[in-house]
C-alpha atoms as a PDB file:
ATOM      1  CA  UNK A   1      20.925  40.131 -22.383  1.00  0.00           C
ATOM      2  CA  UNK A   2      22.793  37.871 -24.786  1.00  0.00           C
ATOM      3  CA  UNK A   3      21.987  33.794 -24.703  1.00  0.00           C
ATOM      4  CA  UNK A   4      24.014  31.763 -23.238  1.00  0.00           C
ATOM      5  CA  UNK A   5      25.428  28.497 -24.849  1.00  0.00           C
ATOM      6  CA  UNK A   6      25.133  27.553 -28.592  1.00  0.00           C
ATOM      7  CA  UNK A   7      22.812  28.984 -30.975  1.00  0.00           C
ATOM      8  CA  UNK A   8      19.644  28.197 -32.341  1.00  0.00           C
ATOM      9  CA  UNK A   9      19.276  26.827 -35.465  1.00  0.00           C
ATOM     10  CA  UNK A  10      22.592  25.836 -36.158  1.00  0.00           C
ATOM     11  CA  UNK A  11      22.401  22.122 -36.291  1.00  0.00           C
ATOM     12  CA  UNK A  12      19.280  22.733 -38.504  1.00  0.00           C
ATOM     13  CA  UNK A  13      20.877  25.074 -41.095  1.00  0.00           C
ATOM     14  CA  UNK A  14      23.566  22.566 -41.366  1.00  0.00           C
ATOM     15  CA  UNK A  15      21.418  19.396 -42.106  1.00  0.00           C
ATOM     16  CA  UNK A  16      19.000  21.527 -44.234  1.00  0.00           C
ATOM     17  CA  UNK A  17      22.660  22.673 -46.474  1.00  0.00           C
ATOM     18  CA  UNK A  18      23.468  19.340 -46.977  1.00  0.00           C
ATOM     19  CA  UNK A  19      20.205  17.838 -47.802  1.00  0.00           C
ATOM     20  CA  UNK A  20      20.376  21.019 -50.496  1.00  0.00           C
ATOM     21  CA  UNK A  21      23.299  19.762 -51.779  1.00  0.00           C
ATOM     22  CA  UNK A  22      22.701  16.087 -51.945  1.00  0.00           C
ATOM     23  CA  UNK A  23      19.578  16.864 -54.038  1.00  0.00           C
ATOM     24  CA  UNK A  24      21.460  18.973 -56.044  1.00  0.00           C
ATOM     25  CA  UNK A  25      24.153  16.619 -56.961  1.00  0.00           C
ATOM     26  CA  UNK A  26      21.610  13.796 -57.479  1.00  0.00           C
ATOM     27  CA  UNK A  27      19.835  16.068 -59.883  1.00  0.00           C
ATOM     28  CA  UNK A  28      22.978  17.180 -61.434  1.00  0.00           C
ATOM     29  CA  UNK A  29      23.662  13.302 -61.831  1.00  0.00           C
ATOM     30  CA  UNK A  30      20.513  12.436 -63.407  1.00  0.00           C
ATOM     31  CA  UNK A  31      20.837  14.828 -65.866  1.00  0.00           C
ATOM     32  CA  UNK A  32      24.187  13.833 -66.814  1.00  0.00           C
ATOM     33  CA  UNK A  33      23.537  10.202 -66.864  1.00  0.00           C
ATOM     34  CA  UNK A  34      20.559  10.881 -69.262  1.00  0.00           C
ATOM     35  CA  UNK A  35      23.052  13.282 -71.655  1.00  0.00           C
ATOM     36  CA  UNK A  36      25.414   9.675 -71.804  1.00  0.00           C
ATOM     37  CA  UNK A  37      22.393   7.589 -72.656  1.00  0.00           C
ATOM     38  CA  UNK A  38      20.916   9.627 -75.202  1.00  0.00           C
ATOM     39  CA  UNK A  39      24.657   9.964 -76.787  1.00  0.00           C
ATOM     40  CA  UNK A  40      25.249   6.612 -76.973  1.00  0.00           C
ATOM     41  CA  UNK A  41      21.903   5.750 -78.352  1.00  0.00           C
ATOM     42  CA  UNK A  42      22.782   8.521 -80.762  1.00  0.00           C
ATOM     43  CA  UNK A  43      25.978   7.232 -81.826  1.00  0.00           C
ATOM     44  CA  UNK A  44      24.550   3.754 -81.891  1.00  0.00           C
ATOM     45  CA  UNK A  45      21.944   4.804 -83.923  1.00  0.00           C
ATOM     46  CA  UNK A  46      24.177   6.688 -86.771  1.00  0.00           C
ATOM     47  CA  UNK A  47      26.243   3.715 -86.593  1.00  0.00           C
ATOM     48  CA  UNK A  48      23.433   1.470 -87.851  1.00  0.00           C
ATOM     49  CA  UNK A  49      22.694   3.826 -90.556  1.00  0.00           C
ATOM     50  CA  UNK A  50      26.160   3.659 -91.584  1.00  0.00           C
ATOM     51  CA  UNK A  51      26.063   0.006 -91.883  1.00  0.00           C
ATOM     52  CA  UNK A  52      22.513   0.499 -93.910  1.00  0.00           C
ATOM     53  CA  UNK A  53      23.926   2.686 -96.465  1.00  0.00           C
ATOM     54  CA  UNK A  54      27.476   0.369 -97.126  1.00  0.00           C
ATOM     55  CA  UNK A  55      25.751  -2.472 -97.455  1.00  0.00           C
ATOM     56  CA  UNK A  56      23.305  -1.175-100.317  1.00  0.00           C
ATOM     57  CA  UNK A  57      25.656   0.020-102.227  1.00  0.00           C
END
């Protein structure tokens, strides 16, 4: 005999995929975010040391 009406776990599948995928994008984010900091300090950084070594000579 087959159920009758909607099935089971559905509605929790669905919430559980997209709680997945918000934590995954957040992650995703993060780790992105900290790539564009540590460029810029990079860049920020070399820029300094350019200023250093024109000014000494």
């Amino acid at each position: 005999m087959t159920k009758k009406g909607k099935a089971k776990n559905t509605v929790n599948k669905a919430k559980h995929t997209r709680l997945m995928k918000q934590k995954e994008n957040k992650l995703r984010l993060e780790k992105q975010r900290t790539k564009e900091r540590l460029k810029a300090i990079i860049k920020k950084a070399n820029e300094h040391k350019e200023d250093d070594s024109t000014t000494n000579n």
